[in-house]
C-alpha atoms as a PDB file:
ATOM      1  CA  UNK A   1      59.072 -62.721 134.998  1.00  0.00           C
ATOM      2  CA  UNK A   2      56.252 -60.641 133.062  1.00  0.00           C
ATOM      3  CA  UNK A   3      52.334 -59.693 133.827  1.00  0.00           C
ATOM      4  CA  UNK A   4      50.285 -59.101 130.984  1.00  0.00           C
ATOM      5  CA  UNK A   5      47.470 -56.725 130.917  1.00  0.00           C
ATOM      6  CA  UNK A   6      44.454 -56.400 128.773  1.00  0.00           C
ATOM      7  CA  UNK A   7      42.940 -52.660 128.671  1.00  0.00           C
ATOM      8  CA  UNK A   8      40.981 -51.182 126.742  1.00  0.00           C
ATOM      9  CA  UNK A   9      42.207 -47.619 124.959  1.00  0.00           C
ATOM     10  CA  UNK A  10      40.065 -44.756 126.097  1.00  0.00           C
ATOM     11  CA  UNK A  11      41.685 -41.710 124.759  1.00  0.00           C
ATOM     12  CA  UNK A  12      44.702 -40.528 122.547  1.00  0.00           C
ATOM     13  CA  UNK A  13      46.714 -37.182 123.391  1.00  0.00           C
ATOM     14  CA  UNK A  14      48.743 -36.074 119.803  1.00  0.00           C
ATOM     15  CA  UNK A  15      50.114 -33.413 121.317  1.00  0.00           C
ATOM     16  CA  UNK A  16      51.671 -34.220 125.295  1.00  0.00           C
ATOM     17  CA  UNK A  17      53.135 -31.608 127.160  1.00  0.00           C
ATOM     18  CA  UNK A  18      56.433 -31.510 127.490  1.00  0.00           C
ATOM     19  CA  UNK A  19      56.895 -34.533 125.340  1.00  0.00           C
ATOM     20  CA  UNK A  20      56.690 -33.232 121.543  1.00  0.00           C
ATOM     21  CA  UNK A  21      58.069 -36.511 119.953  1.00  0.00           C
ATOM     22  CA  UNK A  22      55.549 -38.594 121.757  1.00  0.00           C
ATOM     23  CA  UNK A  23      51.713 -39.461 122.011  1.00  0.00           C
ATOM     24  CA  UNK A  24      49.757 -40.653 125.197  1.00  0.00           C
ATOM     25  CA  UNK A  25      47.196 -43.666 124.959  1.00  0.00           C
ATOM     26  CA  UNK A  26      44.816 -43.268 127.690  1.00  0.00           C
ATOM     27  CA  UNK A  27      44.105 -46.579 129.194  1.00  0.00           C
ATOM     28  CA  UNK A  28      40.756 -48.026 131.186  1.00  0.00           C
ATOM     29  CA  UNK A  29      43.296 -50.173 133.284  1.00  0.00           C
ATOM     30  CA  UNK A  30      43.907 -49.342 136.788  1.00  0.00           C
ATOM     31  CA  UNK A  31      47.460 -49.764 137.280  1.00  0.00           C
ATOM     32  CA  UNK A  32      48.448 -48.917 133.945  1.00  0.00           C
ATOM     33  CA  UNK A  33      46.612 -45.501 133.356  1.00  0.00           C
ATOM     34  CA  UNK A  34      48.760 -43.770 130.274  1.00  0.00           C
ATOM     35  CA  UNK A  35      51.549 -45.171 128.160  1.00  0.00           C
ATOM     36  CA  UNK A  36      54.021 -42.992 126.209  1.00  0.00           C
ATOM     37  CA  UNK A  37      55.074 -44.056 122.674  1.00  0.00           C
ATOM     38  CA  UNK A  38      56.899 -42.339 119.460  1.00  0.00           C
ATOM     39  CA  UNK A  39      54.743 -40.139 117.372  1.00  0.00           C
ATOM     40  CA  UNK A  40      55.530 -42.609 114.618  1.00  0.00           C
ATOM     41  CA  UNK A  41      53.076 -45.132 115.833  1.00  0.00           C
ATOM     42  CA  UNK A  42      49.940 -42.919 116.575  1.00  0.00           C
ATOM     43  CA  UNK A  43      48.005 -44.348 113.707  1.00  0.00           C
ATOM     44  CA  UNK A  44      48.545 -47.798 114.939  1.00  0.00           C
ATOM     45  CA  UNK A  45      46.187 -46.730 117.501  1.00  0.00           C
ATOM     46  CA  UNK A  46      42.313 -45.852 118.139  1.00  0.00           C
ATOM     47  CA  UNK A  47      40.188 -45.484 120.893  1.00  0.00           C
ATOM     48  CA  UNK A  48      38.129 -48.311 121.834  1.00  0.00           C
ATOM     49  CA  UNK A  49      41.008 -50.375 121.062  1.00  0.00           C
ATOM     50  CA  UNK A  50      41.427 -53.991 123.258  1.00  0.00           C
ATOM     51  CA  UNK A  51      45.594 -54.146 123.967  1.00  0.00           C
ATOM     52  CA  UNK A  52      47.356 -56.956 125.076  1.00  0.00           C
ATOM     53  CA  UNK A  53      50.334 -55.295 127.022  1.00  0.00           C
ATOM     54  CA  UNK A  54      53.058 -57.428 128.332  1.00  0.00           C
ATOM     55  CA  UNK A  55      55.291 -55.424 131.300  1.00  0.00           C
ATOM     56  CA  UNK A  56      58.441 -56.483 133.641  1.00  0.00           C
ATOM     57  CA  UNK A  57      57.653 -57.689 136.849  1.00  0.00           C
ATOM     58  CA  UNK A  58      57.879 -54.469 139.029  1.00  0.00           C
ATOM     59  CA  UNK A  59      56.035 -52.396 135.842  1.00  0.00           C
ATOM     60  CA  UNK A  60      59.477 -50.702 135.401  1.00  0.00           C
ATOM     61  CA  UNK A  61      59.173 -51.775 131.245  1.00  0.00           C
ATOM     62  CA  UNK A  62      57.047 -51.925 128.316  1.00  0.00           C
ATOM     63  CA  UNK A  63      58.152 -55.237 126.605  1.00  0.00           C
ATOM     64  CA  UNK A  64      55.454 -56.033 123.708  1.00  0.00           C
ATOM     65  CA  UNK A  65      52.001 -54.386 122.714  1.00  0.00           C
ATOM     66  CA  UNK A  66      49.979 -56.229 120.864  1.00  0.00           C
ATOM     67  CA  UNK A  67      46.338 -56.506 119.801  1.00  0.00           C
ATOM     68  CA  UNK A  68      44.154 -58.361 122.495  1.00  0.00           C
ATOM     69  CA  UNK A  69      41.615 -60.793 120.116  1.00  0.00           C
ATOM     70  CA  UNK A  70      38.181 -62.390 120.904  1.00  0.00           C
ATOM     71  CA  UNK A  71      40.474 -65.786 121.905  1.00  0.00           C
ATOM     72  CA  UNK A  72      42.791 -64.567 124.018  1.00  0.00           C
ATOM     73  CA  UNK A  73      40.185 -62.435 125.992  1.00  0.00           C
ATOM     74  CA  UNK A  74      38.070 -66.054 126.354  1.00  0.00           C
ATOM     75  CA  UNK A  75      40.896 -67.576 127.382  1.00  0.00           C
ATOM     76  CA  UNK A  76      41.509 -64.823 130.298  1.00  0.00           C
ATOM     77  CA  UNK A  77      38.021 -65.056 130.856  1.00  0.00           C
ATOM     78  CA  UNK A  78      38.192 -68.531 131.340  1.00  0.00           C
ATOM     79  CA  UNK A  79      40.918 -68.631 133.534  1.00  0.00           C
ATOM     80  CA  UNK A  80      39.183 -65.876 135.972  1.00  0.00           C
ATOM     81  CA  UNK A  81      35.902 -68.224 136.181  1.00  0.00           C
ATOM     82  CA  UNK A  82      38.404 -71.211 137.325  1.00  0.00           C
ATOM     83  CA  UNK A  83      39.553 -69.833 140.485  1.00  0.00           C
ATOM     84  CA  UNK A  84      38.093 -70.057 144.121  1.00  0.00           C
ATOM     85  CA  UNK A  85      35.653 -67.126 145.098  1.00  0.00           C
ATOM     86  CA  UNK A  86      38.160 -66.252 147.455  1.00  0.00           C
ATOM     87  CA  UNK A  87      40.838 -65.218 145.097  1.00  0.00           C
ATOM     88  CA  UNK A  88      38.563 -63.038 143.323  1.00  0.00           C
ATOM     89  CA  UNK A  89      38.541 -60.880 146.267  1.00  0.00           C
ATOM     90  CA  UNK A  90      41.593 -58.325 146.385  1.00  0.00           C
ATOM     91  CA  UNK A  91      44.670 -59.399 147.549  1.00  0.00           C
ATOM     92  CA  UNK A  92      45.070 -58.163 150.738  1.00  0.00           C
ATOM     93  CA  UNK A  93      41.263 -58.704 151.427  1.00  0.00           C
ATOM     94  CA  UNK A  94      41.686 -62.427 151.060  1.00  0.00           C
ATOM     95  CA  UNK A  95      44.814 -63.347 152.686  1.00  0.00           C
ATOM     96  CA  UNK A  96      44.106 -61.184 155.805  1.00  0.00           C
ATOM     97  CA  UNK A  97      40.329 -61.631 156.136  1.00  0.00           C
ATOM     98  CA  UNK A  98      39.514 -57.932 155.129  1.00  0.00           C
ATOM     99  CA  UNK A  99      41.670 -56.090 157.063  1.00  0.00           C
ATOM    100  CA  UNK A 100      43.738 -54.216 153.827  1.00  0.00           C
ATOM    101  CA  UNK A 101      44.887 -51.655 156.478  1.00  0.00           C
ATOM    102  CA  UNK A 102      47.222 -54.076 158.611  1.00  0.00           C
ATOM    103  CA  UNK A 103      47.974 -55.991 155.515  1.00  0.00           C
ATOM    104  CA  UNK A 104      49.606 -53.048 153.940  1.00  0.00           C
ATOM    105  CA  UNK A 105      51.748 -52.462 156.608  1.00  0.00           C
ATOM    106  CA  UNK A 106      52.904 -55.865 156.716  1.00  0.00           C
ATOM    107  CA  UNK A 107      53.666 -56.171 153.213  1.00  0.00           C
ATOM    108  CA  UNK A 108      55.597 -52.912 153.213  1.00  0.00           C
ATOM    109  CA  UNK A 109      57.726 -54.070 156.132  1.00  0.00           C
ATOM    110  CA  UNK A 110      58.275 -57.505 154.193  1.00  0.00           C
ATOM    111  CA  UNK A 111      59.402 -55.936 151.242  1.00  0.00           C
ATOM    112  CA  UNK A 112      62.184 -53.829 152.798  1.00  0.00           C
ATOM    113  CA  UNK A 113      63.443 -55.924 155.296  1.00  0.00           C
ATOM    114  CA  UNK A 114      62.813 -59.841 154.328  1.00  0.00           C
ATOM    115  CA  UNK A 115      65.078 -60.892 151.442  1.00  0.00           C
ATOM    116  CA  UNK A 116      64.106 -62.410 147.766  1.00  0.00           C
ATOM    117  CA  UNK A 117      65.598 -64.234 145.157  1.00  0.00           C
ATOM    118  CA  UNK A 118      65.907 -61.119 143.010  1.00  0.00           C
ATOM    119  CA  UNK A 119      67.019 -58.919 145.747  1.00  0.00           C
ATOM    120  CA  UNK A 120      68.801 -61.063 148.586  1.00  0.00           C
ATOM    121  CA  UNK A 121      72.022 -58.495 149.252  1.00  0.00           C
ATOM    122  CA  UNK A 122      70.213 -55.207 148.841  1.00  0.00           C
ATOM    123  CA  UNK A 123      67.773 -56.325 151.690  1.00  0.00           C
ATOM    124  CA  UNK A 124      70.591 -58.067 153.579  1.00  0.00           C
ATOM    125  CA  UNK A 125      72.507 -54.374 153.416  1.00  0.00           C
ATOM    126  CA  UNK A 126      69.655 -52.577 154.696  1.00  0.00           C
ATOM    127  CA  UNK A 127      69.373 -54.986 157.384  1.00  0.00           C
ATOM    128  CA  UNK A 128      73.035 -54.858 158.294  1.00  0.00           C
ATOM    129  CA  UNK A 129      73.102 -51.331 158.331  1.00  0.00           C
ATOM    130  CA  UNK A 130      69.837 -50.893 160.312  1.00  0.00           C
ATOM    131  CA  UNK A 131      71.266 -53.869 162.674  1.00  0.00           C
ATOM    132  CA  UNK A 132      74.743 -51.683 163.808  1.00  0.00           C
ATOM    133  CA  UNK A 133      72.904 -48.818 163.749  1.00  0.00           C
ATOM    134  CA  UNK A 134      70.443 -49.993 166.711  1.00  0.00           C
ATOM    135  CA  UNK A 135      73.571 -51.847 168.244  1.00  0.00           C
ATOM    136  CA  UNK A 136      74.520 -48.242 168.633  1.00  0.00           C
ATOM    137  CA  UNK A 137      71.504 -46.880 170.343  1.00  0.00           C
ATOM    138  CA  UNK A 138      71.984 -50.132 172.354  1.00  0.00           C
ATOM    139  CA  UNK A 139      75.293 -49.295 173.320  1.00  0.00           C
ATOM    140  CA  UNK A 140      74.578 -45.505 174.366  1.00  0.00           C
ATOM    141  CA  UNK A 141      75.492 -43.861 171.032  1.00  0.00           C
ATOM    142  CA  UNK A 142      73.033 -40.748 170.339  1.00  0.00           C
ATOM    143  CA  UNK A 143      70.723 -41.453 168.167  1.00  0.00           C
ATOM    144  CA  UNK A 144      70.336 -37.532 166.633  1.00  0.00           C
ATOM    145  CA  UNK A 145      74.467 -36.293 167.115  1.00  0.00           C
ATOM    146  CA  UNK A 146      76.614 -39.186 168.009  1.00  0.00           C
ATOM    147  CA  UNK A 147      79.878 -37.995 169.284  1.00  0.00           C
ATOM    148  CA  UNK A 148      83.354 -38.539 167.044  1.00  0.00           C
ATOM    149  CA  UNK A 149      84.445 -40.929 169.219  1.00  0.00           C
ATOM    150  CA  UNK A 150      81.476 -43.025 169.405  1.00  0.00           C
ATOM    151  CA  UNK A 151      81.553 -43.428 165.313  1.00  0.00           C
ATOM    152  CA  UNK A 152      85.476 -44.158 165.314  1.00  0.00           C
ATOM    153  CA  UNK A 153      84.796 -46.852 168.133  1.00  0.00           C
ATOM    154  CA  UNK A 154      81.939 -48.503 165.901  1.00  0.00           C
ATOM    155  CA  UNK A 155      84.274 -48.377 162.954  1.00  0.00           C
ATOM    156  CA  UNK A 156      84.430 -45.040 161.293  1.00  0.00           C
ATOM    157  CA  UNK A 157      87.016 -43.788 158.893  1.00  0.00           C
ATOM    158  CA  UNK A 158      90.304 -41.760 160.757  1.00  0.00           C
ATOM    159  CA  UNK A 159      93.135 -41.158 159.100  1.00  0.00           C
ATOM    160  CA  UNK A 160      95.405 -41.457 162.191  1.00  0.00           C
ATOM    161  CA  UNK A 161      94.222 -44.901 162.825  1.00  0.00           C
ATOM    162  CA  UNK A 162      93.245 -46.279 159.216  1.00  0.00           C
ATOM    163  CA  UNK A 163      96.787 -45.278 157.884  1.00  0.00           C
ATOM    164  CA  UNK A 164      98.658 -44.405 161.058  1.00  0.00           C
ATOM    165  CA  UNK A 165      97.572 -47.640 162.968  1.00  0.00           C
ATOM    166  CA  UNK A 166      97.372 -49.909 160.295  1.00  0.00           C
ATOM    167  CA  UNK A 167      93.460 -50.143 160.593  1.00  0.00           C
ATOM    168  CA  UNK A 168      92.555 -50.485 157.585  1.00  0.00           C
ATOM    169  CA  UNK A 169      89.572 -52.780 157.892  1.00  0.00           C
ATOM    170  CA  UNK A 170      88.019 -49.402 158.705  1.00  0.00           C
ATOM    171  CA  UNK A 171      88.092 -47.950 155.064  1.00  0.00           C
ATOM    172  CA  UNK A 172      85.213 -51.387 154.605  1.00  0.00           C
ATOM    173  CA  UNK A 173      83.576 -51.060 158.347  1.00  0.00           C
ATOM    174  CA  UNK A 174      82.920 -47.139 157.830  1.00  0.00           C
ATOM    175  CA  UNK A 175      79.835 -48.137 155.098  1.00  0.00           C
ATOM    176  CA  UNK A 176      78.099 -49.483 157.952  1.00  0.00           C
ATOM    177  CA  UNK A 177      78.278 -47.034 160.406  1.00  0.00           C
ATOM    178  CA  UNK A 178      76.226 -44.461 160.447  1.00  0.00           C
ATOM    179  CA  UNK A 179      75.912 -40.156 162.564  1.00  0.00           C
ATOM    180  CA  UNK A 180      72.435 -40.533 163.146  1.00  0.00           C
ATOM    181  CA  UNK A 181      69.340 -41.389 161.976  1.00  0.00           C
ATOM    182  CA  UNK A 182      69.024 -38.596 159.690  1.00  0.00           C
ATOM    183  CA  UNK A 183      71.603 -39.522 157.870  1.00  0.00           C
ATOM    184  CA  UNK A 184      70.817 -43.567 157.884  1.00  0.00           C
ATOM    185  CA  UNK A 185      67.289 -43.038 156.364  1.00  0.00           C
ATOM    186  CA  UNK A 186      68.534 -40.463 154.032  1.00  0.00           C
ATOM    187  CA  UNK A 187      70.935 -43.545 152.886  1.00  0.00           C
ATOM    188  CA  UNK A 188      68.389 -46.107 152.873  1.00  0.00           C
ATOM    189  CA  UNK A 189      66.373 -43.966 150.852  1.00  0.00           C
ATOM    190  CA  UNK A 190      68.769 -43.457 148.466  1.00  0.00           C
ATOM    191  CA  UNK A 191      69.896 -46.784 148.266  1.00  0.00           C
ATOM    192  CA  UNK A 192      66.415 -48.447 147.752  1.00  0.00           C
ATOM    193  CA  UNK A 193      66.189 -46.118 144.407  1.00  0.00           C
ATOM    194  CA  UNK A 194      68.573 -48.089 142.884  1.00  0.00           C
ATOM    195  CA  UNK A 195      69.703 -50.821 144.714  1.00  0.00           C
ATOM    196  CA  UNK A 196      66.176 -53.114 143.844  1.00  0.00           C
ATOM    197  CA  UNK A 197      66.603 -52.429 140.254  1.00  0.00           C
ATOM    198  CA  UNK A 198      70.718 -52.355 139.583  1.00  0.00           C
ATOM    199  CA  UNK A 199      70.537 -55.911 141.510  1.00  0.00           C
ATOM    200  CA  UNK A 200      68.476 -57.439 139.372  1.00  0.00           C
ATOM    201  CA  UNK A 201      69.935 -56.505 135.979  1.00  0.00           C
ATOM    202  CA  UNK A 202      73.874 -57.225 137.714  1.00  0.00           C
ATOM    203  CA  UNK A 203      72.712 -60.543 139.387  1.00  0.00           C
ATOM    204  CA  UNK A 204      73.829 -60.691 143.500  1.00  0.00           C
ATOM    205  CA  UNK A 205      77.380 -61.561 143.131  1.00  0.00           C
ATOM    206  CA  UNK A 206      78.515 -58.586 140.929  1.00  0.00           C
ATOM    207  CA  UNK A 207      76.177 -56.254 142.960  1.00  0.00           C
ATOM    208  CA  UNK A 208      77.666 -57.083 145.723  1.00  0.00           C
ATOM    209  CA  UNK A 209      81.437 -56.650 144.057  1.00  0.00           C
ATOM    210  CA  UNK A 210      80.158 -53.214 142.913  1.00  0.00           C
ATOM    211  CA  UNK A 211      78.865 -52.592 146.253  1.00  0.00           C
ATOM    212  CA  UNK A 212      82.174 -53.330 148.344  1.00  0.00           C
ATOM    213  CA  UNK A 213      84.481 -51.957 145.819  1.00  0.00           C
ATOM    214  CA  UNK A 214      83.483 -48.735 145.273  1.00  0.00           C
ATOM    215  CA  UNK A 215      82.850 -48.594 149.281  1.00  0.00           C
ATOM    216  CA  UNK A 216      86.647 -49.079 149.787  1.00  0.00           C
ATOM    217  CA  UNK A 217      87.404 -46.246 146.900  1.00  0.00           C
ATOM    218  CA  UNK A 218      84.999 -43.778 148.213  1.00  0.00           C
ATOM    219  CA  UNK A 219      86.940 -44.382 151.974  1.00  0.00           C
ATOM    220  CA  UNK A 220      90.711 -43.805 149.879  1.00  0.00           C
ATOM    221  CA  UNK A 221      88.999 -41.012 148.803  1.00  0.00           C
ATOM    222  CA  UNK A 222      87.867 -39.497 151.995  1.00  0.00           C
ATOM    223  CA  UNK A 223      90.852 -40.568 153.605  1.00  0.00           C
ATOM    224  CA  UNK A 224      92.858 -38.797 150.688  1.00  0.00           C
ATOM    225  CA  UNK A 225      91.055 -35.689 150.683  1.00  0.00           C
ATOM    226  CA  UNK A 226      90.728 -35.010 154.427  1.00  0.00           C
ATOM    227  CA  UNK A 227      92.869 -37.747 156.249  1.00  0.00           C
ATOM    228  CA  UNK A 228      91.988 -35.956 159.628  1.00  0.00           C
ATOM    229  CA  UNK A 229      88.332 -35.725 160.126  1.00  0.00           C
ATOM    230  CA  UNK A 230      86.265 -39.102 161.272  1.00  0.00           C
ATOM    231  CA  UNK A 231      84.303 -39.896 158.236  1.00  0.00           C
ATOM    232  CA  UNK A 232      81.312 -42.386 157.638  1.00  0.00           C
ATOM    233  CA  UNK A 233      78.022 -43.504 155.907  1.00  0.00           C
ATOM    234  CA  UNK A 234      77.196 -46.201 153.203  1.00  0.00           C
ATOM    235  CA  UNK A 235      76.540 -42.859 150.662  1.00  0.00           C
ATOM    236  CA  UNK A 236      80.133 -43.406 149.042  1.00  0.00           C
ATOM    237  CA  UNK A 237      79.030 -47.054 147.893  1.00  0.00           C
ATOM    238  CA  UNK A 238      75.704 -46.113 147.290  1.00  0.00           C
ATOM    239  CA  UNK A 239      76.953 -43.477 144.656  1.00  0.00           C
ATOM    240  CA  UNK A 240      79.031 -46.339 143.065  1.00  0.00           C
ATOM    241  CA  UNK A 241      75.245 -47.704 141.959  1.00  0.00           C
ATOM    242  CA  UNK A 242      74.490 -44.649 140.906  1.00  0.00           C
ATOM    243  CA  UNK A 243      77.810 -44.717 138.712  1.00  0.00           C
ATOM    244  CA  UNK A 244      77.595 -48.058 137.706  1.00  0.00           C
ATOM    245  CA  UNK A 245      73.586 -47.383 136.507  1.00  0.00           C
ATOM    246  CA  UNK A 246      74.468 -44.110 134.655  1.00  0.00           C
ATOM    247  CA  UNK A 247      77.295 -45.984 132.839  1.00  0.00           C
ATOM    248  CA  UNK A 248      74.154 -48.205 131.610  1.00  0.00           C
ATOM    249  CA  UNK A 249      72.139 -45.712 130.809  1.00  0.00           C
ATOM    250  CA  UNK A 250      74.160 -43.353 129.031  1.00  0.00           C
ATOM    251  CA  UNK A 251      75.540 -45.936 126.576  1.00  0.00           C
ATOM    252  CA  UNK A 252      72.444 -47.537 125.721  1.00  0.00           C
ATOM    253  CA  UNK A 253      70.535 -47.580 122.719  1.00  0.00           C
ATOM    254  CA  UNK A 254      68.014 -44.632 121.926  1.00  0.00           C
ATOM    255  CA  UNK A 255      64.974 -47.005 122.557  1.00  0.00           C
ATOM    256  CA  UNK A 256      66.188 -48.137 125.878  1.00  0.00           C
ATOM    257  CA  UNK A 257      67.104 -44.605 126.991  1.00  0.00           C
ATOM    258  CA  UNK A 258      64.117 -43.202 125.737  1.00  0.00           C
ATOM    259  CA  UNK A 259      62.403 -46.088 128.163  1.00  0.00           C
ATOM    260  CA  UNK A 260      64.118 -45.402 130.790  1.00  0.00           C
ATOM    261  CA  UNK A 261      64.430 -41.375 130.880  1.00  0.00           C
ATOM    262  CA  UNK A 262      62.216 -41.270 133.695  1.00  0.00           C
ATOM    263  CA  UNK A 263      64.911 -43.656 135.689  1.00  0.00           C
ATOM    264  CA  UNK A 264      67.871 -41.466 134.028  1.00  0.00           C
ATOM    265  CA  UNK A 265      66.157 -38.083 135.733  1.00  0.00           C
ATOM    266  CA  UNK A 266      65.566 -39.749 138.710  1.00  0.00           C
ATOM    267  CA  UNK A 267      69.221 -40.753 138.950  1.00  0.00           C
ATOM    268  CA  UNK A 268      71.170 -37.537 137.801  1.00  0.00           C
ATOM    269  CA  UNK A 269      68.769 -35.351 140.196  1.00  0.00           C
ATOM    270  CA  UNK A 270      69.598 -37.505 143.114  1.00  0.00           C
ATOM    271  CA  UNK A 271      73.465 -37.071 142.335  1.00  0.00           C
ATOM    272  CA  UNK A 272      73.520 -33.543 141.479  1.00  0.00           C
ATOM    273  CA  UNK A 273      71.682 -32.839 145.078  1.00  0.00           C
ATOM    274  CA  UNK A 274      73.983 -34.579 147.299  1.00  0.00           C
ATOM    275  CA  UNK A 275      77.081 -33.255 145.167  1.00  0.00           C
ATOM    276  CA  UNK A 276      74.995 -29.324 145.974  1.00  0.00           C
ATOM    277  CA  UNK A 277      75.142 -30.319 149.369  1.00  0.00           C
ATOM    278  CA  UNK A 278      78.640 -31.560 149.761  1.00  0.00           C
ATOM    279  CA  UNK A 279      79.536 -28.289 148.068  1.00  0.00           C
ATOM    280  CA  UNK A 280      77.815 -26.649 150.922  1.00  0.00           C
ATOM    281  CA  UNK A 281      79.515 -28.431 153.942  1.00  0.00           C
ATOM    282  CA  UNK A 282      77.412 -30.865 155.314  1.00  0.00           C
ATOM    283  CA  UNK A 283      78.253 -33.880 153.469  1.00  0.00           C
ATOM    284  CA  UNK A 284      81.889 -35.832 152.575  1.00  0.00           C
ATOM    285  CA  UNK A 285      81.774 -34.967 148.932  1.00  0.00           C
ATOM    286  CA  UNK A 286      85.516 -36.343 148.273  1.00  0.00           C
ATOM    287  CA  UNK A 287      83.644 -40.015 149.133  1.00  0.00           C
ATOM    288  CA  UNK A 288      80.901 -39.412 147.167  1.00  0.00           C
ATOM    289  CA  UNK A 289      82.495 -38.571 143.929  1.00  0.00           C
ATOM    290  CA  UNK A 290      85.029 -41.563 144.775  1.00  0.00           C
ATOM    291  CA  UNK A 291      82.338 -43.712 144.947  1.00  0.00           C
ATOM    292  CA  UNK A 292      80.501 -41.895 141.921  1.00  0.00           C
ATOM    293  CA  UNK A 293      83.204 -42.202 139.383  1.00  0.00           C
ATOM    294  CA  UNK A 294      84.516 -45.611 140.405  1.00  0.00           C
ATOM    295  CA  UNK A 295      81.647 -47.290 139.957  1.00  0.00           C
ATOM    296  CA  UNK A 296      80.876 -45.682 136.390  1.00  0.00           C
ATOM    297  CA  UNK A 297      84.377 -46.816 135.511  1.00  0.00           C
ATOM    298  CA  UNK A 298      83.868 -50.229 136.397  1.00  0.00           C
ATOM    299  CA  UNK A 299      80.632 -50.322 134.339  1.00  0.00           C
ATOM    300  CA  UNK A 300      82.805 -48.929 131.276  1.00  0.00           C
ATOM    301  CA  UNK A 301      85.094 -51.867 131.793  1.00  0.00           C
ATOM    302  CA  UNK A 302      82.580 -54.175 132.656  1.00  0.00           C
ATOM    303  CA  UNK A 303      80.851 -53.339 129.342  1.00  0.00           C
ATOM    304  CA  UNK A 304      83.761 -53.229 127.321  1.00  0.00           C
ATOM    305  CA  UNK A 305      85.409 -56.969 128.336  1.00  0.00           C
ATOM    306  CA  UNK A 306      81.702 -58.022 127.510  1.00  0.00           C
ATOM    307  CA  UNK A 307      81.615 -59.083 131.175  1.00  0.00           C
ATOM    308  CA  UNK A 308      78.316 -57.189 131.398  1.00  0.00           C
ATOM    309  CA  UNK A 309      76.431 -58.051 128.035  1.00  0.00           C
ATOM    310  CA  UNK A 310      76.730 -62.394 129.392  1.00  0.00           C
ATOM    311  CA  UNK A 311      75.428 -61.682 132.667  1.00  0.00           C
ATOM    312  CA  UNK A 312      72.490 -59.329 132.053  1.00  0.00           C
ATOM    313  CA  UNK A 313      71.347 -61.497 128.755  1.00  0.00           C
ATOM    314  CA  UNK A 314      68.954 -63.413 130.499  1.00  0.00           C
ATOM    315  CA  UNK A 315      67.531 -60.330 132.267  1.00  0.00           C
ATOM    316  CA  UNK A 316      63.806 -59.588 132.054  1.00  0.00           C
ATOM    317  CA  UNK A 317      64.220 -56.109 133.106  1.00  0.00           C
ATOM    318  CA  UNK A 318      66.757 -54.978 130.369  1.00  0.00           C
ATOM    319  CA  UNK A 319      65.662 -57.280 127.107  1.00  0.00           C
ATOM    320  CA  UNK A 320      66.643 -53.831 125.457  1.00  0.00           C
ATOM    321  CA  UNK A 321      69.641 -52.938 127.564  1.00  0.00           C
ATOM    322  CA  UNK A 322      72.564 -50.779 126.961  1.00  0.00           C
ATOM    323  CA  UNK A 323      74.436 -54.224 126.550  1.00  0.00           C
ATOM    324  CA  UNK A 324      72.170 -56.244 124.564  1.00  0.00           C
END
């Protein structure tokens, strides 16, 4: 899926800060405001300009900039004077009779918690984890400081009963089970940063492989590291999406990396954080670099059997992958 824009350039900026090899078009569109593009190209460019720019779906991509003539204009134009008064009212406006305020709130809770075609298991794992963690509360678990034995009842990683019992179903049950709600919206923030994006380029059924496999490798590690102390959380598998992106993104191509830098930033702050505060005591680092490195492993294998490059082809959101 695309959406196309047509803006108008209002302004050029030669000189950016903090970005020497690029220039910034100004733009008169509301939603696209400023667009970042190689020095090289400035003289393609003047103000007053009409652009025809064609994005990704969720605006996460440039894909094609190209001159917006008197016919395609019309033909917008045309298009526009077609539809029904009401759907030339904003969005929200029309579909809720003018009340934008409660609208927004619905859509927001719709597009965390409702599954989509593009992101059906990242929505179903938020709602799984949200779903245990209320059985909790239901149950009389604390919702601030749960006691150890509350989070080994509900599933939580122990040494003495994953490996001395035979339990092992608790080295997959521990990603679900959460100490608090701290900790589950710090997850859930987390793993919305990547999850919605890393699903769509993998496609649901390798996400979800990713998911549950570097899960169980981030609980060998925590078991391996400190087989004594009740561990759990969904951070170990979340940090295998944050290995499995940064194995995209550090082998791509110097156009797609220089498109996605922002993404890259995001991703490497977020990791070197959590690693900080494992380093300090309050997290289970061992599980988070378990989960960290196995899922950048599996996207070097993935990428190197090819595995990768036939199921991202068709992908809108990386035309110009790493794999492509």
């Amino acid at each position: 899926m695309k959406r196309m824009i047509i803006t108008e350039v209002t302004g050029i900026v030669s000189k950016p800060m903090f970005r020497k090899d690029h220039f910034r078009l100004k733009l008169a569109d509301k939603y696209l405001r400023k667009l970042y593009l190689p020095k090289k190209d400035i003289d393609n460019f003047n103000t007053g300009d009409r652009l025809r720019i064609e994005i990704s779906e969720f605006g996460k991509q440039v894909i094609r900039i190209t001159p917006a003539t008197e016919r395609i204009v019309s033909i917008i134009s045309r298009k526009k004077e077609e539809l029904p008064s009401a759907s030339k009212r904003p969005y929200l406006q029309a579909l809720f009779n003018g009340e934008p305020a409660r609208a927004s709130v619905l859509q927001v809770i719709k597009s965390l918690f409702i599954p989509t075609k593009d992101r059906i298991v990242s929505m179903l794992i938020i709602d799984i984890n949200i779903l245990v963690f209320v059985l909790m509360l239901l149950g009389g678990v604390s919702i601030h400081a749960p006691q150890g034995i509350d989070i080994v009842n509900w599933g939580g990683n122990y040494g003495p009963l994953t490996i001395g019992e035979g339990q092992y179903w608790r080295m997959f049950t521990c990603n679900f089970v959460h100490i608090g709600i701290v900790h589950l919206l710090m997850n859930l923030i987390g793993f919305v940063l990547v999850a919605y994006f890393l699903e769509s380029v993998l496609g649901w059924k390798l996400f979800l492989f990713t998911y549950i496999f570097t899960g169980l490798l981030s609980s060998v590690a925590s078991l391996w590291w400190h087989s004594d102390v009740v561990s759990a959380g969904a951070s170990g598998a979340i940090f295998g999406m944050y290995g499995m992106l940064l194995m995209l993104l550090l082998t791509a191509n110097k156009r797609t990396r220089t498109a996605f830098s922002g993404l890259t930033k995001t991703t490497l702050l977020f990791v070197g954080y959590n690693l900080l505060m494992g380093i300090a005591g309050s997290t289970d680092n061992a599980a988070h670099i378990g989960g960290l490195l196995s899922g950048f492993l599996l996207g070097g294998i993935l990428l190197m059997t090819g595995i990768l490059k036939k199921l991202v082809a068709s992908k809108t959101a990386l035309q110009n992958s790493p794999v492509m």
